[in-house]
PDB file of N, CA and C in Angstrom:
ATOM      1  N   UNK A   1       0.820  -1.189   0.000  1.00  0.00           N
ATOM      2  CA  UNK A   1       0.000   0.000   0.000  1.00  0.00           C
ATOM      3  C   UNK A   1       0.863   1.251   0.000  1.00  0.00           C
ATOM      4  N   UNK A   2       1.868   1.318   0.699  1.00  0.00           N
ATOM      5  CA  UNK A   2       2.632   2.681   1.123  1.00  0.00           C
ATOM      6  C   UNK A   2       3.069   2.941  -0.406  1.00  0.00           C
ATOM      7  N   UNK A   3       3.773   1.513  -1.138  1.00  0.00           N
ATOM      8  CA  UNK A   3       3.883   2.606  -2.600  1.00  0.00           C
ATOM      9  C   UNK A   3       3.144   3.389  -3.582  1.00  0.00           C
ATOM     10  N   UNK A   4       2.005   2.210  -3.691  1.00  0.00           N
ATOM     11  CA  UNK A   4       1.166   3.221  -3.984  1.00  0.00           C
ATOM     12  C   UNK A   4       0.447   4.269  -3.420  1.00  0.00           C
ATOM     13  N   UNK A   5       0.276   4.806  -2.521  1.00  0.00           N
ATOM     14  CA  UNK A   5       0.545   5.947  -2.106  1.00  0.00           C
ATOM     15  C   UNK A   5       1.534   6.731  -2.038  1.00  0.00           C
ATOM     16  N   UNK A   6       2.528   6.298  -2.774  1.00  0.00           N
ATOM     17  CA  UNK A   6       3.442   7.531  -2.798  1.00  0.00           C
ATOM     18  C   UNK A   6       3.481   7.667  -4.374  1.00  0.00           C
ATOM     19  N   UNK A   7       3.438   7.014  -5.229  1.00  0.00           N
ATOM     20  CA  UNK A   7       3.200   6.891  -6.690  1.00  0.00           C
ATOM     21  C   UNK A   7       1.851   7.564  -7.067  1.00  0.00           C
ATOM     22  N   UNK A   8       1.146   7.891  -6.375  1.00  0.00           N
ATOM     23  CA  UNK A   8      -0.097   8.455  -7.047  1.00  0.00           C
ATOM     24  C   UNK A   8      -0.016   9.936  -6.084  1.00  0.00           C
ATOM     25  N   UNK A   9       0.579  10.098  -5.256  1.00  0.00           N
ATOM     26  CA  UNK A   9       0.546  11.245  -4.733  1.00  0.00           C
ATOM     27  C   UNK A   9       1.911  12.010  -3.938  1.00  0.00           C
ATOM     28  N   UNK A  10       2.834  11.060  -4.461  1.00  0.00           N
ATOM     29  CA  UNK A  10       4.119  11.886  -4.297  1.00  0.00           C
ATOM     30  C   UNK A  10       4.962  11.638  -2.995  1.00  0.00           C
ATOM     31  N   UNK A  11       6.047  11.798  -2.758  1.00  0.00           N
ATOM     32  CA  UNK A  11       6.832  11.927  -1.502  1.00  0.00           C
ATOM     33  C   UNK A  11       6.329  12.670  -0.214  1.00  0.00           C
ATOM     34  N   UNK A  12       5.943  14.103  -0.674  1.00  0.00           N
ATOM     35  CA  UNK A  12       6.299  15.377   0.039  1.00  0.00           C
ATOM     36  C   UNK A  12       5.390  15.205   1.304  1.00  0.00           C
ATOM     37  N   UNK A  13       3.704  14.644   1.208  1.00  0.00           N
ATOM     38  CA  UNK A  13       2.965  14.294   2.125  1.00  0.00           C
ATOM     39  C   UNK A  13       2.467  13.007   2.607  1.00  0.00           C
ATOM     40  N   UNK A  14       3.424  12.323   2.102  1.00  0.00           N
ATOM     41  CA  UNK A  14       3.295  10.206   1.984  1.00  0.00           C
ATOM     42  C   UNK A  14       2.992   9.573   3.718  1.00  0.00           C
ATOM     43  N   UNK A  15       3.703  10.686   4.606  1.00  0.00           N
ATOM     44  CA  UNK A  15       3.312   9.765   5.666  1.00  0.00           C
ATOM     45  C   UNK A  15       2.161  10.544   6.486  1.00  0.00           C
ATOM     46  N   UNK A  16       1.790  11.355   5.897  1.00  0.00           N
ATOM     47  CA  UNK A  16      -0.188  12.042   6.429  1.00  0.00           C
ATOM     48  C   UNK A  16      -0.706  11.360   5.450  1.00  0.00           C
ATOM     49  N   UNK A  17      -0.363  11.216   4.565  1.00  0.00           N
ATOM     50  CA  UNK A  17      -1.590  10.359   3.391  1.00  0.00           C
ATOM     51  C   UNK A  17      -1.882   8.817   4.038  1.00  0.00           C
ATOM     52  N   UNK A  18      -0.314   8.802   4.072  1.00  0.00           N
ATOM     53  CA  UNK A  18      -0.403   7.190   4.691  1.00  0.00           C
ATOM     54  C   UNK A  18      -1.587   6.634   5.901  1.00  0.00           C
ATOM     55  N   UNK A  19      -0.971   7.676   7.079  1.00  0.00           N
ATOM     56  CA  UNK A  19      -1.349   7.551   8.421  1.00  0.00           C
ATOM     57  C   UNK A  19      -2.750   7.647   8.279  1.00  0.00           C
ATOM     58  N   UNK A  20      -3.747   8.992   6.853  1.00  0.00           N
ATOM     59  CA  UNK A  20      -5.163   8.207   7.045  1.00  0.00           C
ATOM     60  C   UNK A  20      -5.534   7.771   6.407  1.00  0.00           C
ATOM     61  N   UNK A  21      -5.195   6.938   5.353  1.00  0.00           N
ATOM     62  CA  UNK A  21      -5.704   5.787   5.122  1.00  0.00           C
ATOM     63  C   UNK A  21      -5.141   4.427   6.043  1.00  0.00           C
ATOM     64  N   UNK A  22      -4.394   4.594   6.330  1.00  0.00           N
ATOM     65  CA  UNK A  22      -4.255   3.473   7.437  1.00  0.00           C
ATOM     66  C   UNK A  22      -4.758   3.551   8.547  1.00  0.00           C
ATOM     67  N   UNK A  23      -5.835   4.449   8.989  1.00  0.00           N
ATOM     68  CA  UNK A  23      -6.746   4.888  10.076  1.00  0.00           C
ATOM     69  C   UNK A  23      -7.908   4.544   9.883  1.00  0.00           C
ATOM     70  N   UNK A  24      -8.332   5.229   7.877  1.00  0.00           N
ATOM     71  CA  UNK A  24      -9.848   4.437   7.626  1.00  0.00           C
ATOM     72  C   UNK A  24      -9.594   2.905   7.610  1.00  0.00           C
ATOM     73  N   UNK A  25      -8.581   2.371   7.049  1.00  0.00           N
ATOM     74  CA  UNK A  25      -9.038   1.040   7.036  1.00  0.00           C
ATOM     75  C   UNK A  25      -8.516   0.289   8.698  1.00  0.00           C
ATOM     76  N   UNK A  26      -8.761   0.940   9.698  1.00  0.00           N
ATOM     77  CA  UNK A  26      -8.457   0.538  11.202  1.00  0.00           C
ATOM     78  C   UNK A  26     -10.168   0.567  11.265  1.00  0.00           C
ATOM     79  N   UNK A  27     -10.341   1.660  11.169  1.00  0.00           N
ATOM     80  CA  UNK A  27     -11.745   2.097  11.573  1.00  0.00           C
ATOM     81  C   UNK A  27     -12.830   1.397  10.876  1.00  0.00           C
ATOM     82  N   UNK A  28     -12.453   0.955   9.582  1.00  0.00           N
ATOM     83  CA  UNK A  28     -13.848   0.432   8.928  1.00  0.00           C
ATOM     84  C   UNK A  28     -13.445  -0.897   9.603  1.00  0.00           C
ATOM     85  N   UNK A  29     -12.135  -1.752   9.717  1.00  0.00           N
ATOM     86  CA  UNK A  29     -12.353  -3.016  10.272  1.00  0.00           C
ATOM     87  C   UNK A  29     -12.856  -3.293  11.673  1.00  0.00           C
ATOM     88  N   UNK A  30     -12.975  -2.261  12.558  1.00  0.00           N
ATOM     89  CA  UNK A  30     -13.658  -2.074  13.902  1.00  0.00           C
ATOM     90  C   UNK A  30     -15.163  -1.924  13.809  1.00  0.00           C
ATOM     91  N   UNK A  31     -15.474  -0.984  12.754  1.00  0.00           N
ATOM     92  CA  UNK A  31     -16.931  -0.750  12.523  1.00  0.00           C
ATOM     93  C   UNK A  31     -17.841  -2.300  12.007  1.00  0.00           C
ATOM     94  N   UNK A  32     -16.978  -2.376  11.104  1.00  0.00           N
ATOM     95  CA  UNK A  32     -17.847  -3.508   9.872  1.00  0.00           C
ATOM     96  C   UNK A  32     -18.380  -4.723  10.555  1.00  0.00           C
ATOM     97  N   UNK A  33     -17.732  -5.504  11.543  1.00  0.00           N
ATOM     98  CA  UNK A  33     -18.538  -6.366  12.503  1.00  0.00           C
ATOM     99  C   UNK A  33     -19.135  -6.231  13.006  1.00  0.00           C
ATOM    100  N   UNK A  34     -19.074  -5.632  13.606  1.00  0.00           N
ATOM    101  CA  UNK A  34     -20.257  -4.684  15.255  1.00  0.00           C
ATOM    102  C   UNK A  34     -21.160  -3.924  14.382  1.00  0.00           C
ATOM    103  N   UNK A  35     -21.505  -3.639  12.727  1.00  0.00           N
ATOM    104  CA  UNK A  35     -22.702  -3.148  12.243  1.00  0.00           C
ATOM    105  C   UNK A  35     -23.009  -4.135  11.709  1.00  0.00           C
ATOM    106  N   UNK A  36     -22.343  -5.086  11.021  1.00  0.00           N
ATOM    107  CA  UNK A  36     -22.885  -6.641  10.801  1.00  0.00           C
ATOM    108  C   UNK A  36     -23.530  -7.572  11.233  1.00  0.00           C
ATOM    109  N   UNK A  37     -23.147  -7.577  12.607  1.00  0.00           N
ATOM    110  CA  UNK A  37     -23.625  -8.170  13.578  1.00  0.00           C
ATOM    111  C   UNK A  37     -25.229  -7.567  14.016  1.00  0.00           C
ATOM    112  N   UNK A  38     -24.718  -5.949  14.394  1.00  0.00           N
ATOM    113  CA  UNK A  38     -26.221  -5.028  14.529  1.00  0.00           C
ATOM    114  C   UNK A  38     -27.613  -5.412  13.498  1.00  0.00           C
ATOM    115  N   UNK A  39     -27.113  -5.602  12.199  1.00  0.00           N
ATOM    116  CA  UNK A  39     -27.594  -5.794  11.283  1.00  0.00           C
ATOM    117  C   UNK A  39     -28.572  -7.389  11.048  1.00  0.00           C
ATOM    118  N   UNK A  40     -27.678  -8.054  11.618  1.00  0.00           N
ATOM    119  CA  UNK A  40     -28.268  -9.449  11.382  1.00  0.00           C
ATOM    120  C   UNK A  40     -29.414  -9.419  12.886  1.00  0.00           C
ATOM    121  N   UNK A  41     -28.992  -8.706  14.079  1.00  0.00           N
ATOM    122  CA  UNK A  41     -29.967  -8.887  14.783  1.00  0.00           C
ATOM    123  C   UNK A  41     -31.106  -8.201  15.247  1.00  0.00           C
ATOM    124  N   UNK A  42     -31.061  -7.450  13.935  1.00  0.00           N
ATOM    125  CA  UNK A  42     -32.409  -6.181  13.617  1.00  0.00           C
ATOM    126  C   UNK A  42     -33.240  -7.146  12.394  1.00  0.00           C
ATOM    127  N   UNK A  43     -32.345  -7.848  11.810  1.00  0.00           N
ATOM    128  CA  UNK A  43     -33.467  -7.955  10.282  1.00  0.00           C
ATOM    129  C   UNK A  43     -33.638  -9.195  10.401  1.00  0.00           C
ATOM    130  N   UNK A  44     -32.740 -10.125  10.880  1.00  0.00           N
ATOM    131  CA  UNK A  44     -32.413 -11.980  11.114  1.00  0.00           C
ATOM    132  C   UNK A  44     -31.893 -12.357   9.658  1.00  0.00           C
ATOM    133  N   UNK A  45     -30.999 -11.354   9.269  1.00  0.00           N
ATOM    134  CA  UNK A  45     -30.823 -11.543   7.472  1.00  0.00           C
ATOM    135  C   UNK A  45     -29.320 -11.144   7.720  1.00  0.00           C
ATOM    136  N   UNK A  46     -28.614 -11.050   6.660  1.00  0.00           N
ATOM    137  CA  UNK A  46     -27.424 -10.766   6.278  1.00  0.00           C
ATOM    138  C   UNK A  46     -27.136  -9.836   4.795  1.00  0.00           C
ATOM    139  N   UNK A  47     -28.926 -10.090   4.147  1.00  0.00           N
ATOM    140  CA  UNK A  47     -28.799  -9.454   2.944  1.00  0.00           C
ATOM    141  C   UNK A  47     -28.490  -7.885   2.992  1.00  0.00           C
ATOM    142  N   UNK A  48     -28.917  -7.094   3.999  1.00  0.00           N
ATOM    143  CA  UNK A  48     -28.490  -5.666   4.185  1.00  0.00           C
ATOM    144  C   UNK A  48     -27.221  -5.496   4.071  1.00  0.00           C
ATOM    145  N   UNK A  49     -26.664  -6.337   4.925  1.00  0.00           N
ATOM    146  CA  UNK A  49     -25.220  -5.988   5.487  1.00  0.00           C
ATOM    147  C   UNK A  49     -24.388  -6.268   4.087  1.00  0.00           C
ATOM    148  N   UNK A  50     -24.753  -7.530   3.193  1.00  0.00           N
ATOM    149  CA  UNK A  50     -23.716  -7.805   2.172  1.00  0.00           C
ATOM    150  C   UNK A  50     -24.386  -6.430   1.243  1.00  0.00           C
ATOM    151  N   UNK A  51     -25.575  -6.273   0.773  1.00  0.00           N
ATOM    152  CA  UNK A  51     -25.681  -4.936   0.427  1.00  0.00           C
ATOM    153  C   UNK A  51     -24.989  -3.442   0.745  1.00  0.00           C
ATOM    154  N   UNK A  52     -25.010  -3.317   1.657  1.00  0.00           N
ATOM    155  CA  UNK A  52     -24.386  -2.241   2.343  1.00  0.00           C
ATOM    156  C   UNK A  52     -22.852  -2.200   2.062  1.00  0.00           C
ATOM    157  N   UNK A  53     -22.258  -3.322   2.442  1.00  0.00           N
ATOM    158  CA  UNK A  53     -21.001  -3.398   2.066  1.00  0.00           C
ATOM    159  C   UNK A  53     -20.526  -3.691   0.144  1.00  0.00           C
ATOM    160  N   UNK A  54     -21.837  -4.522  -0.218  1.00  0.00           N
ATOM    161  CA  UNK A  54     -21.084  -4.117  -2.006  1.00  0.00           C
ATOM    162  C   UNK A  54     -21.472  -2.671  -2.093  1.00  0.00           C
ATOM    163  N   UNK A  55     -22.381  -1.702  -2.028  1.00  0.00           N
ATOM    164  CA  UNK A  55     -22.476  -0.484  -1.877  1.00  0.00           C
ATOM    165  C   UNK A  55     -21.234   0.458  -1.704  1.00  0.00           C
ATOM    166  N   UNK A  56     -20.511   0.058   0.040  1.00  0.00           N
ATOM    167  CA  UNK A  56     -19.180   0.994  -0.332  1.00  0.00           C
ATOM    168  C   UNK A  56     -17.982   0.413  -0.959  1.00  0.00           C
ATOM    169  N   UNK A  57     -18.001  -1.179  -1.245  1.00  0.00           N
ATOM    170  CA  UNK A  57     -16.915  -1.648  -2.523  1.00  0.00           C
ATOM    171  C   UNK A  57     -17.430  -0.780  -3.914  1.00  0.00           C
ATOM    172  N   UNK A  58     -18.396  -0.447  -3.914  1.00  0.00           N
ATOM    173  CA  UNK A  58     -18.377   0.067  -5.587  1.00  0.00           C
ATOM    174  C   UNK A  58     -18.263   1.687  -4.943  1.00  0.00           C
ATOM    175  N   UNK A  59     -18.233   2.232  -4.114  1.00  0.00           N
ATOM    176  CA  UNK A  59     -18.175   3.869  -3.739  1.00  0.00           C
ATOM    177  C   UNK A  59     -16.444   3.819  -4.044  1.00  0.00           C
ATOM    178  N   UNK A  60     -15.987   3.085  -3.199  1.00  0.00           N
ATOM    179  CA  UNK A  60     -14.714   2.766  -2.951  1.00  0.00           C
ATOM    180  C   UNK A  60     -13.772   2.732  -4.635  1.00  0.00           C
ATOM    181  N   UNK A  61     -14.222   1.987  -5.251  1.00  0.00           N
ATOM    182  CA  UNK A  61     -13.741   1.165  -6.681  1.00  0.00           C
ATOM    183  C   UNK A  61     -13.602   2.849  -7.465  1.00  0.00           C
ATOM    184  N   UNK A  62     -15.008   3.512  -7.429  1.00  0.00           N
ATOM    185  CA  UNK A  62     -15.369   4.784  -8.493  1.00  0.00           C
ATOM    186  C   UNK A  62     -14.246   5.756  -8.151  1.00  0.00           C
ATOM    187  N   UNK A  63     -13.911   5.822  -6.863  1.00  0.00           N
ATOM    188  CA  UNK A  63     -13.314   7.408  -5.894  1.00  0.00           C
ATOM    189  C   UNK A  63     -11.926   6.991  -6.366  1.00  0.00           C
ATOM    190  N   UNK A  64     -11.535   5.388  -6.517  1.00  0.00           N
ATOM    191  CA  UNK A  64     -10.043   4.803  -6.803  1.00  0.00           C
ATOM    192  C   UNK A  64      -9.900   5.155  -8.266  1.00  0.00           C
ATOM    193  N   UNK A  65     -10.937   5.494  -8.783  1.00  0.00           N
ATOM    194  CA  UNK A  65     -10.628   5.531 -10.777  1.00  0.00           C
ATOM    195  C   UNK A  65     -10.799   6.988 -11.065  1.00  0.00           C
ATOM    196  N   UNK A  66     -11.069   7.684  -9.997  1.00  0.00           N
ATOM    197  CA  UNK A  66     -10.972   9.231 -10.194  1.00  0.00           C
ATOM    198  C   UNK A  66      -9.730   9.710  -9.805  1.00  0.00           C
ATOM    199  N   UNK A  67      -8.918   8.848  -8.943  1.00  0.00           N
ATOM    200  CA  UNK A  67      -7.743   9.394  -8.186  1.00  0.00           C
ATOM    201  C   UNK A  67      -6.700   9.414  -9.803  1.00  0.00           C
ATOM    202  N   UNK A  68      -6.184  10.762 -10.162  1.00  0.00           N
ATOM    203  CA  UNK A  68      -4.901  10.969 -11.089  1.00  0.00           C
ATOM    204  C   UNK A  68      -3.864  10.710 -10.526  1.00  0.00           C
ATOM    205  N   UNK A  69      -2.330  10.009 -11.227  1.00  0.00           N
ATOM    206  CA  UNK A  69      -1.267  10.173 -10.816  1.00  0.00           C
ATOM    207  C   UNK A  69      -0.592  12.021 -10.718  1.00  0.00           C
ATOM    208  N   UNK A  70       0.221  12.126  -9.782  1.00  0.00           N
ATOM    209  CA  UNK A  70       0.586  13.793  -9.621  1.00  0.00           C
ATOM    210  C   UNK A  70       1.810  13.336 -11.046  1.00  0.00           C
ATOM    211  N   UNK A  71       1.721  14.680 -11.763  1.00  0.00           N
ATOM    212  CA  UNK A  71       2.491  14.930 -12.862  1.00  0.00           C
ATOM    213  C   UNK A  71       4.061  15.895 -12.317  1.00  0.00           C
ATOM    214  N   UNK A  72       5.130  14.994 -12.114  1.00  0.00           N
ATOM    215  CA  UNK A  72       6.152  15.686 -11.766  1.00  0.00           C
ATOM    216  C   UNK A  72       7.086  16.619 -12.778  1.00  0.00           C
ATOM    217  N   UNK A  73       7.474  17.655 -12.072  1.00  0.00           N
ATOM    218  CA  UNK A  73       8.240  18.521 -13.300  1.00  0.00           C
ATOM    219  C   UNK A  73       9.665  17.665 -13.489  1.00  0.00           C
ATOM    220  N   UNK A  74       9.715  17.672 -14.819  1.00  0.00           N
ATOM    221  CA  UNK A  74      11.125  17.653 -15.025  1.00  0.00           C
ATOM    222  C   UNK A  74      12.127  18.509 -15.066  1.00  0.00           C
ATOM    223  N   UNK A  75      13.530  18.395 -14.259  1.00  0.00           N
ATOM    224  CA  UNK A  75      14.550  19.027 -14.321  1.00  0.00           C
ATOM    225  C   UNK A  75      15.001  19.302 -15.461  1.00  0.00           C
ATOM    226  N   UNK A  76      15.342  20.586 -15.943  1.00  0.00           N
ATOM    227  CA  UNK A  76      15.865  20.619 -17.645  1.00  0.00           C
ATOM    228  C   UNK A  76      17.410  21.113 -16.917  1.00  0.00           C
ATOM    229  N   UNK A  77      18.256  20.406 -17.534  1.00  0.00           N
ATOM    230  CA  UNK A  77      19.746  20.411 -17.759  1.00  0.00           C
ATOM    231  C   UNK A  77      19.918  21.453 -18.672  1.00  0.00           C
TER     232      UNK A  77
END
């Protein structure tokens, strides 16, 4: 992960970029059971929850195909 984050957005801010995305994906793996769980014992189903979650895999997938690589200047000699 860390390279690509530094390949799509450069050196200069790699370890704040890093630190939150390595925070959302702390946080969604803390969340995603304990609303899964919530989920199955509100409806007695699982279909919400796998809904819900292909929901933010495709939010997730779209926001990843909008992200541009940063265009670095070249040094002219």
């Amino acid at each position: 992960e860390s390279p690509l984050v530094a390949g799509i957005f450069g050196l200069r801010s790699h370890g704040l970029i890093f630190g939150v995305t390595g925070f959302a994906f702390t946080i969604g793996g803390a969340i995603g059971p304990s609303l899964t769980g919530y989920i199955f014992d509100a409806t007695h189903s699982y279909q919400l929850a796998f809904l819900a979650s292909g929901i933010a895999a495709l939010l997730g997938l779209i926001l990843t195909l909008v992200l541009r690589p940063i265009k670095h200047k070249r040094l002219q000699v």
